[in-house]
Each structure stands twice: as C-alpha cells, then as structure tokens.
N, C-alpha and C. Protein backbone atom coordinates (compact mmCIF):
# COMPACT_ATOMS: atom_id res chain seq x y z
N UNK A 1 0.84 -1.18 0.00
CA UNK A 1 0.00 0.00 0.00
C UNK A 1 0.89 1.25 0.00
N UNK A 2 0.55 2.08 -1.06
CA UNK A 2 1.34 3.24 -1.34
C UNK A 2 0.38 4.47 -0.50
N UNK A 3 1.42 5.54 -0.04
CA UNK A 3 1.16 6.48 0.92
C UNK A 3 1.22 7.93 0.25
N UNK A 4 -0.26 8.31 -0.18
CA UNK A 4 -0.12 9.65 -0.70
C UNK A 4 0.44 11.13 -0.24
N UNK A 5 1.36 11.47 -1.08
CA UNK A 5 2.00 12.72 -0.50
C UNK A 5 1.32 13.85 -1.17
N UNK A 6 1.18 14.91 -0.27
CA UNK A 6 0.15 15.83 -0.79
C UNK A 6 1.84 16.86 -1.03
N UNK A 7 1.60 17.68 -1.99
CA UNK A 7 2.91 18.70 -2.59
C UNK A 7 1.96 20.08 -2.86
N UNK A 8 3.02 20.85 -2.35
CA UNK A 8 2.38 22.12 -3.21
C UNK A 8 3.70 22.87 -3.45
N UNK A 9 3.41 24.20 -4.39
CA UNK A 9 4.10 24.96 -4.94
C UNK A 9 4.93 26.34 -3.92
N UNK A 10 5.83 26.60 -3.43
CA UNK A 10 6.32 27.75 -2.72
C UNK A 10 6.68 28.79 -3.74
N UNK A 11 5.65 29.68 -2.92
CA UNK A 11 5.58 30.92 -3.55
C UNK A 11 6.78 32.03 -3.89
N UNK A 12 7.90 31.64 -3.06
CA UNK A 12 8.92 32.45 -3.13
C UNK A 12 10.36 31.47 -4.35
N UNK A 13 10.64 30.24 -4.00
CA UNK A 13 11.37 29.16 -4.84
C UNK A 13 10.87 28.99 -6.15
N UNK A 14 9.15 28.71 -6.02
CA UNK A 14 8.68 28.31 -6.79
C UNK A 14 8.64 26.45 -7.31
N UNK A 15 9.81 25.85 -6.34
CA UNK A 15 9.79 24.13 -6.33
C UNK A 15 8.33 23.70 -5.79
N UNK A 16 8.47 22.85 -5.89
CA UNK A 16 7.45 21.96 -5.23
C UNK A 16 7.65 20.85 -4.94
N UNK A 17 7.29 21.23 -3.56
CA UNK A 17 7.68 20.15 -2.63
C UNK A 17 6.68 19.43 -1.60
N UNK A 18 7.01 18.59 -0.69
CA UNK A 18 5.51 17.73 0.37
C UNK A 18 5.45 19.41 0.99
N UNK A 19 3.94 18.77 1.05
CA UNK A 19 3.44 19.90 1.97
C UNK A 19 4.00 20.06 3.85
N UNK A 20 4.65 19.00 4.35
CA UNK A 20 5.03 18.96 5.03
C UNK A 20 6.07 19.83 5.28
N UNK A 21 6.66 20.40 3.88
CA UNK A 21 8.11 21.47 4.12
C UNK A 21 7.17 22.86 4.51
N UNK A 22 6.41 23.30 4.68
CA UNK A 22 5.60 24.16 4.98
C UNK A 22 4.90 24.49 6.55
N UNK A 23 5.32 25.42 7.00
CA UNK A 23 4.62 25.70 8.22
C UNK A 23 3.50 26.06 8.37
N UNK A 24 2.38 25.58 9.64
CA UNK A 24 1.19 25.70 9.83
C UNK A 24 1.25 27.21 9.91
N UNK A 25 0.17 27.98 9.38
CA UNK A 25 -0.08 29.03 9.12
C UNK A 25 -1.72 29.35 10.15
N UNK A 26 -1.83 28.28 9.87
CA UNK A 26 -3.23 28.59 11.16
C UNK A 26 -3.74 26.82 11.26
N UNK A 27 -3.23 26.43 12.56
CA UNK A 27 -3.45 25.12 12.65
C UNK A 27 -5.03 24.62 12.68
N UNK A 28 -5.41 25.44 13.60
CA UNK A 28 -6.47 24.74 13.82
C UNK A 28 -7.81 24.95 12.32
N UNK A 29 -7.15 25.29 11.51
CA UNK A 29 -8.00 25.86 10.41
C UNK A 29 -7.63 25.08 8.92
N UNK A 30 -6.43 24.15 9.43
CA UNK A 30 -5.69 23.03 8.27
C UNK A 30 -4.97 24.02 7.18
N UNK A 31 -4.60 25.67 7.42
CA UNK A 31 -3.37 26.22 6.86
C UNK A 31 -2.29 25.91 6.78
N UNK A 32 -1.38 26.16 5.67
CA UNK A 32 -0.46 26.57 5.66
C UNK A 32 0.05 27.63 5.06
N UNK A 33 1.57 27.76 5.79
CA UNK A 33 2.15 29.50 4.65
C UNK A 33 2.04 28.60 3.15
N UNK A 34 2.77 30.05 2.41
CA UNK A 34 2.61 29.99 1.40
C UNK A 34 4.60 29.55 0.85
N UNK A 35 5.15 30.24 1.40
CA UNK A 35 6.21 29.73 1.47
C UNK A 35 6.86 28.31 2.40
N UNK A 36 7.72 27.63 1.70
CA UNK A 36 8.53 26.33 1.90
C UNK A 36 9.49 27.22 3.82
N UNK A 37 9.66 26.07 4.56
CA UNK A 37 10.32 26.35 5.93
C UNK A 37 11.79 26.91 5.45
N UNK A 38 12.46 26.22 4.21
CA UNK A 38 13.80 26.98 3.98
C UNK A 38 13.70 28.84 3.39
N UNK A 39 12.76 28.90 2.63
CA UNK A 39 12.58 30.14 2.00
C UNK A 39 11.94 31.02 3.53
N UNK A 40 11.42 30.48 4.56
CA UNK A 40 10.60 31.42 5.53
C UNK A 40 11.40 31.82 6.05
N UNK A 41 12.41 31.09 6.65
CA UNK A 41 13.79 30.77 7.42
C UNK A 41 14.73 32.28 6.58
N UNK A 42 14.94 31.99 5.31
CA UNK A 42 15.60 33.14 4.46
C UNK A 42 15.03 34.53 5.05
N UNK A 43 13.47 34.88 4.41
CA UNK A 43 13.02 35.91 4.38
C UNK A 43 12.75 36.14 6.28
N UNK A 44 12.95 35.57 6.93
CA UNK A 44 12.94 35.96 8.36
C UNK A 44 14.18 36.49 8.85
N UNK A 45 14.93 35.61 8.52
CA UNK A 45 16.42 36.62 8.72
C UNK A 45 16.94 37.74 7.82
N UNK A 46 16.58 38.00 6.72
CA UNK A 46 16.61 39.31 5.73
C UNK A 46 15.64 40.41 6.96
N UNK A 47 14.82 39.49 7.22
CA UNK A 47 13.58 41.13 7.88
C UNK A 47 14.47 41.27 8.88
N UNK A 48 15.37 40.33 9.96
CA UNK A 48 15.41 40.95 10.93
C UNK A 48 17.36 41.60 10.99
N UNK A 49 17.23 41.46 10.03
CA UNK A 49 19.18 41.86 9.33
C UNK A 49 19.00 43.59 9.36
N UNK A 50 17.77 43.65 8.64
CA UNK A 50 17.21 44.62 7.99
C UNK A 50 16.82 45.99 8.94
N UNK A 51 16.74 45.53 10.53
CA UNK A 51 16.08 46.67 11.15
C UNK A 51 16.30 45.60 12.77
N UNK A 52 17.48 45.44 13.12
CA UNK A 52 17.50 44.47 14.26
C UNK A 52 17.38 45.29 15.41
N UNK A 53 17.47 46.12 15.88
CA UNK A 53 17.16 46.74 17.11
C UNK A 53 15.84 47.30 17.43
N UNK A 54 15.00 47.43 16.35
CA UNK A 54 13.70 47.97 16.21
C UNK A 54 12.70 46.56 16.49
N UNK A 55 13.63 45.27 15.30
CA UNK A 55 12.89 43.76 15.76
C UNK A 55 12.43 43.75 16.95
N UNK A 56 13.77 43.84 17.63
CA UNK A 56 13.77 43.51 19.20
C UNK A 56 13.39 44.11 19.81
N UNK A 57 12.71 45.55 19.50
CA UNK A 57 11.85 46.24 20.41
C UNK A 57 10.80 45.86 20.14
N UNK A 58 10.01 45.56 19.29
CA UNK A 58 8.89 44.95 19.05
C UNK A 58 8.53 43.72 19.64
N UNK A 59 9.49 42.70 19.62
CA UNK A 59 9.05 41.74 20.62
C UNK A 59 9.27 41.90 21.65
N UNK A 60 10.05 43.03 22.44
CA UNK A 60 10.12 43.00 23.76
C UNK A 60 8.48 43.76 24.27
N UNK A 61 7.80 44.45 22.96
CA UNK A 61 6.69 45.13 23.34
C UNK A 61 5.81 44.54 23.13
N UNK A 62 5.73 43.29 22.24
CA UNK A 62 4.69 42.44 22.55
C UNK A 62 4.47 41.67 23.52
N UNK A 63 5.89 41.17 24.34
CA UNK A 63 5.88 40.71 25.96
C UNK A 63 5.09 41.29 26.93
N UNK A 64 5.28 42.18 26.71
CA UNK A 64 4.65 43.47 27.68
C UNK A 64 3.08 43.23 27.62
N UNK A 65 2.84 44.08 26.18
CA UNK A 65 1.19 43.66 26.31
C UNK A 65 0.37 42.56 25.96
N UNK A 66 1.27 41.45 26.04
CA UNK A 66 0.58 40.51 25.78
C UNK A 66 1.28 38.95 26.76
N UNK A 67 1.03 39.63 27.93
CA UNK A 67 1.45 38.69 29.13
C UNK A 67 1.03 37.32 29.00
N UNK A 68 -0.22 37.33 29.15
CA UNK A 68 -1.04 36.51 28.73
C UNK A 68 -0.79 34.98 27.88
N UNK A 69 -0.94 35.92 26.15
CA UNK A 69 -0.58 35.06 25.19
C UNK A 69 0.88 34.10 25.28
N UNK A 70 2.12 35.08 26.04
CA UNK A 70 3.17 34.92 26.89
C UNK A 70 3.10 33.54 27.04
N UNK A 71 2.22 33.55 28.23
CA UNK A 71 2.36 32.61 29.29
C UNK A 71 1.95 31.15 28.65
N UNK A 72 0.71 31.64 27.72
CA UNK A 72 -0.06 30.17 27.10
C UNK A 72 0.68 29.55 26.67
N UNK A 73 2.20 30.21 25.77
CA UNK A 73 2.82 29.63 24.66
C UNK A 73 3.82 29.10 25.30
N UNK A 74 4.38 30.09 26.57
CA UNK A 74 5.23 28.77 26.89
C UNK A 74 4.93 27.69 27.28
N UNK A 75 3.42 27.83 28.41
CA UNK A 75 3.37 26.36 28.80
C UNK A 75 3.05 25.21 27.90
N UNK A 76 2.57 25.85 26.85
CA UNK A 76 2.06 24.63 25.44
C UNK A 76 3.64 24.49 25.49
N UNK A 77 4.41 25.03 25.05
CA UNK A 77 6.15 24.59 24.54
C UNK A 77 6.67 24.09 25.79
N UNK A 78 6.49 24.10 26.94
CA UNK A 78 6.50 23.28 28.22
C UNK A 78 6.10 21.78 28.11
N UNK A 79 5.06 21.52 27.97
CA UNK A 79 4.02 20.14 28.09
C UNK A 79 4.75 19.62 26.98
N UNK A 80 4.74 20.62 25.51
CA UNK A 80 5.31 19.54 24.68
C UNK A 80 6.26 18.90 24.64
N UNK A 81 7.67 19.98 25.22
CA UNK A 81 8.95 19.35 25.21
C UNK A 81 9.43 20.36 26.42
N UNK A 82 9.38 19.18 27.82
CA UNK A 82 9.89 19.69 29.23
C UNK A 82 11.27 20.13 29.20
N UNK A 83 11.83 20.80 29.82
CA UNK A 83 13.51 20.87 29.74
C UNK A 83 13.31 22.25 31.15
N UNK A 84 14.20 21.80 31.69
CA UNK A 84 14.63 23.24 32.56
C UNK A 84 14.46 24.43 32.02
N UNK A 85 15.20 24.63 31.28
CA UNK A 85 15.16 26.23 30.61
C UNK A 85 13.86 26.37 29.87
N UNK A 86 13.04 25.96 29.72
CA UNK A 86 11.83 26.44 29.27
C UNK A 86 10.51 26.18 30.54
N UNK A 87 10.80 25.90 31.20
CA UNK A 87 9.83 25.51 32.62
C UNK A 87 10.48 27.06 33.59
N UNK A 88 11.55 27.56 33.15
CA UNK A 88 12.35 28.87 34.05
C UNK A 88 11.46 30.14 33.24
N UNK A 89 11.26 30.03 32.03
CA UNK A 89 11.08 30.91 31.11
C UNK A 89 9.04 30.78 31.66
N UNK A 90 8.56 29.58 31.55
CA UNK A 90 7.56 29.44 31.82
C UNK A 90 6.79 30.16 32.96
N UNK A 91 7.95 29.94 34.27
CA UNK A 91 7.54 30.95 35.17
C UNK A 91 7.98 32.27 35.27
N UNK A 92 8.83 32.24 34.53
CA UNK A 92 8.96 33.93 34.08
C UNK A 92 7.80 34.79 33.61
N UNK A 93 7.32 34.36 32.76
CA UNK A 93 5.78 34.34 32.05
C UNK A 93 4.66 34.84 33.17
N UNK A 94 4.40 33.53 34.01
CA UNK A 94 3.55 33.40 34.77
C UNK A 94 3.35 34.38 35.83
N UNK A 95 5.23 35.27 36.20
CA UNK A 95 5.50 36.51 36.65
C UNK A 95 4.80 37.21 36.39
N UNK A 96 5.30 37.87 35.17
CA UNK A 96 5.09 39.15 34.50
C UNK A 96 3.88 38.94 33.66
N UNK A 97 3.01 37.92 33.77
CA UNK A 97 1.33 37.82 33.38
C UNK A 97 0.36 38.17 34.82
N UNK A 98 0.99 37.70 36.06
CA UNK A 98 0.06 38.40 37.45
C UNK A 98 -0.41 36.78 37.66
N UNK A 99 -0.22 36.09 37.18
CA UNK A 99 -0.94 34.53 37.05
C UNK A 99 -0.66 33.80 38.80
N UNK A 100 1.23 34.04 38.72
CA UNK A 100 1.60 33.41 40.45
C UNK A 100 2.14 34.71 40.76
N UNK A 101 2.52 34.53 41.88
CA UNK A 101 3.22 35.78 42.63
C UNK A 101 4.63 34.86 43.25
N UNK A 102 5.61 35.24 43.43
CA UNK A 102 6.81 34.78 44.01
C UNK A 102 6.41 35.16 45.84
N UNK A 103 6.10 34.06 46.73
CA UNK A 103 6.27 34.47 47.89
C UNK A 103 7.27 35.21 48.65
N UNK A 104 7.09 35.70 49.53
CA UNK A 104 8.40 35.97 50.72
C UNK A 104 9.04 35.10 51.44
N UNK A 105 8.45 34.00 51.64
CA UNK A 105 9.52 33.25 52.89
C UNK A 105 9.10 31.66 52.16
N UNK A 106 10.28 30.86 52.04
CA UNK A 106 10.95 30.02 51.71
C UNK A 106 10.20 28.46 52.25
N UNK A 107 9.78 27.78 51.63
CA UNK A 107 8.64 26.91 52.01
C UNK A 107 9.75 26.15 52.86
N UNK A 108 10.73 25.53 52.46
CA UNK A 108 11.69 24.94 52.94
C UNK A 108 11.81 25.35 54.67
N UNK A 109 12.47 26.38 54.64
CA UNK A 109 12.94 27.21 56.34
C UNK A 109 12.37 27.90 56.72
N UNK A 110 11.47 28.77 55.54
CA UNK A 110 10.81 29.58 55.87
C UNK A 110 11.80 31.20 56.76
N UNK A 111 12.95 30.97 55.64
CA UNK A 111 13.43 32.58 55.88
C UNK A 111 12.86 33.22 55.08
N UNK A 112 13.18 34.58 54.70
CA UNK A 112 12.50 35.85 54.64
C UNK A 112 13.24 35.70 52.79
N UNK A 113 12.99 36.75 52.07
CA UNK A 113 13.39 37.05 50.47
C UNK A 113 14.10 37.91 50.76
N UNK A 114 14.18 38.31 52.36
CA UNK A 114 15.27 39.33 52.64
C UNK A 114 17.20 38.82 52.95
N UNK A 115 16.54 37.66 53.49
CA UNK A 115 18.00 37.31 53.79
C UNK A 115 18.32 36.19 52.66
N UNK A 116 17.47 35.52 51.02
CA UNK A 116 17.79 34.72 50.69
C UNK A 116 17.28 34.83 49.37
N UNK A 117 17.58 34.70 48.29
CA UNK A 117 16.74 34.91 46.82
C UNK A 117 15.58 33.63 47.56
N UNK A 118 14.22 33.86 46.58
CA UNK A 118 13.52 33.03 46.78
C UNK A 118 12.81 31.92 45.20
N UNK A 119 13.36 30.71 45.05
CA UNK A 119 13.43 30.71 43.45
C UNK A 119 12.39 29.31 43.42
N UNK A 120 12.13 29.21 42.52
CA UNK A 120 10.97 27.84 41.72
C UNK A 120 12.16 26.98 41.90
N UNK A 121 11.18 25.63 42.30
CA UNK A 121 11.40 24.37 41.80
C UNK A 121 10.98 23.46 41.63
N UNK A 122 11.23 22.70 40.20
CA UNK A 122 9.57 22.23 39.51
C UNK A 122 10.16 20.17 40.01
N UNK A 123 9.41 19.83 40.32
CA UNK A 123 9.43 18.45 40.45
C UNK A 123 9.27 17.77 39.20
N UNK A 124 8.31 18.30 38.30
CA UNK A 124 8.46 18.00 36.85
C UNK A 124 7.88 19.25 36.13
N UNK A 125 9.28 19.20 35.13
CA UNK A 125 9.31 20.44 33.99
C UNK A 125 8.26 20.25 32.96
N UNK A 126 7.77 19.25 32.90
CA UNK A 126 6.47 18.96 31.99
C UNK A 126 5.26 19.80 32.37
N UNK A 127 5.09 19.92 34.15
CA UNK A 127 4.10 21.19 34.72
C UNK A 127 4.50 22.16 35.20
N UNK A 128 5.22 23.27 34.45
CA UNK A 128 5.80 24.52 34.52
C UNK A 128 5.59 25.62 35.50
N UNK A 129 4.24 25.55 35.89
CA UNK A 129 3.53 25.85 36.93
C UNK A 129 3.41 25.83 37.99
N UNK A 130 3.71 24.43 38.28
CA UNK A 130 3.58 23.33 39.63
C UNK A 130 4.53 23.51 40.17
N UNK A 131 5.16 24.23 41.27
CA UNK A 131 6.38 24.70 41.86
C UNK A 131 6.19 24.45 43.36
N UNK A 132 7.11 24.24 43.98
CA UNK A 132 7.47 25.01 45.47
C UNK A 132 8.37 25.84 45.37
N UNK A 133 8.26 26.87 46.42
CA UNK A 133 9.04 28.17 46.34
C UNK A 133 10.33 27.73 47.48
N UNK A 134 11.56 27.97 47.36
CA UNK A 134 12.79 27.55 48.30
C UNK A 134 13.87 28.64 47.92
N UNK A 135 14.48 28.77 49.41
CA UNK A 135 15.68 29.79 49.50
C UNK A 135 17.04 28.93 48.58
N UNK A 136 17.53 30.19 48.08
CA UNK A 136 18.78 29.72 47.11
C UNK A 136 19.50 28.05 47.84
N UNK A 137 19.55 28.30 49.43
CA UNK A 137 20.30 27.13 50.34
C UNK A 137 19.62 26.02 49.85
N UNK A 138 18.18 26.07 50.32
CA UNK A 138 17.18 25.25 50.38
C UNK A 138 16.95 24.48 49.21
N UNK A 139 17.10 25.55 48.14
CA UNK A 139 16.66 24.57 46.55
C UNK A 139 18.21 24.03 46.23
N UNK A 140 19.42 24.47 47.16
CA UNK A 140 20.51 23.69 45.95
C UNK A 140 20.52 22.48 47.59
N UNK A 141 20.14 22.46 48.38
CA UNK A 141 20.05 20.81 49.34
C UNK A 141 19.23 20.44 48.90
N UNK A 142 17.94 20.38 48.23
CA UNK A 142 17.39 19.67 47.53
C UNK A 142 17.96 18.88 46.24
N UNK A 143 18.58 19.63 46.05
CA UNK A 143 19.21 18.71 44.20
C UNK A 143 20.68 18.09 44.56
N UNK A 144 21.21 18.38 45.31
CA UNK A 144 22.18 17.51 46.09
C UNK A 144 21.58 16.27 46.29
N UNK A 145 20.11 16.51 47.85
CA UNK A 145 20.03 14.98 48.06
C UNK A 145 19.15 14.20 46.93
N UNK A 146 18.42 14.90 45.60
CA UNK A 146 18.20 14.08 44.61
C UNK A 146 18.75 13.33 43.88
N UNK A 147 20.30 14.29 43.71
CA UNK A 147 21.22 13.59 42.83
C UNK A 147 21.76 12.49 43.50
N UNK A 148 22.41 12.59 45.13
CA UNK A 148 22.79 11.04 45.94
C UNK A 148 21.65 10.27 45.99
N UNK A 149 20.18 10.26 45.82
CA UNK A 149 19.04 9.23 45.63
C UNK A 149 19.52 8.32 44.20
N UNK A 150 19.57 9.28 42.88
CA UNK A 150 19.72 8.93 42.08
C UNK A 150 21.33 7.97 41.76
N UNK A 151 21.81 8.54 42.33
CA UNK A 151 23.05 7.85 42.45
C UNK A 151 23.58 6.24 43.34
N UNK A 152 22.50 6.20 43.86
CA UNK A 152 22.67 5.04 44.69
C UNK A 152 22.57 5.11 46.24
C-alpha cells in the first residue's frame, strides 16, 4: 500500500515540494504558509538583518502587552517538550502575566526574600507551573540529596 503525499508549490522558490516542508499558518484551520520552511527561514532573517534593534523592540513590546498570550505559549512549549530552561522561562511568564506571585519566605525554612533569593522548583518540567518556592540554600540541598538518591 502506497502512501499519498500531498505537494504544493512555494511561492517564493517556486519548487514543489511535500506539503510537510511548509509551516502551519493557522493550525487549527488546516493552513499553511505559502512559502517552503527553507525560503521562511531566508526571508525571516533578511527582515530581521534589515532593522534588528527595532525587531527587538517589538518583541520586547509584545511581551509586555501581551502577558497573557506569553504565558499560554510557553506552557504549550512546556508540556510539549519539558527541559529546565523552558519551565524557568515558563515561570517567568507566569510573573510578569500576574498569574503566580513569588512568595516571601521560603517553604523549605521559611526565611524571609530578605535574607535569601527566593526561586521555583519544579518536580516536573512537563508542569511549569507546579512549583514550590525555596531559599537559594534550600533549593541547591534539595538537588544535592536528589542527585545522591539517584546515584545510589
């Protein structure tokens, strides 16, 4: 049994190729761009060659007003593919959206944010969200005695 490949034409190359070389353009609506992922890839770095400090003000100003949307996208890019650095970024989000608040005192000892940074730590990076709050001490004796669990 042969497996039909659907192809279309990129608007910028002009090859034609599986539709699969093409990024969803509006998923839930069965879009795609019009351009191939190598040609988007091109014309994305020309735009941002083109005016790079202005880019980057623009997305730093869409952070801003759009906390929110922020937060959704990391945790979707969370759930899909867990990793530390995107579960950090996740609650970064969740910051600067009003969603959690960073407590004052340290679930662990329960010192103050005065005498200790007070930082996330996710038991699993898959729920970005799901934190206890612990003093800098507190969260690195925690991953000490995880790592001697893990170790034997």
């Amino acid at each position: 049994m042969t497996e039909c490949i659907t192809t279309r034409r990129c608007s910028k190359c002009g090859n034609e190729k599986a539709e699969t070389e093409f990024n969803w353009s509006n998923k839930s609506e069965g879009r795609r761009q019009d351009m191939c992922r190598l040609c988007f890839s091109e014309y994305n770095r020309a735009r941002y060659l083109s005016r790079p400090s202005s880019f980057m003000a623009d997305i730093y100003k869409y952070r801003e007003e759009n906390p929110l949307k922020v937060l959704s996208s990391r945790i979707s890019t969370c759930q899909k593919s867990p990793s530390h650095h995107r579960a950090y970024k996740a609650i970064e989000a969740a910051l600067n959206a009003g969603a959690i608040t960073r407590p004052s005192k340290c679930f662990g000892c329960g010192c103050s944010n005065q005498e200790h940074r007070i930082e996330a730590h996710h038991h699993d990076y898959s729920k970005p969200i799901e934190v206890i709050w612990l003093c800098t001490p507190c969260h690195s004796a925690l991953h000490w005695a995880i790592r001697r669990r893990r170790e034997g």
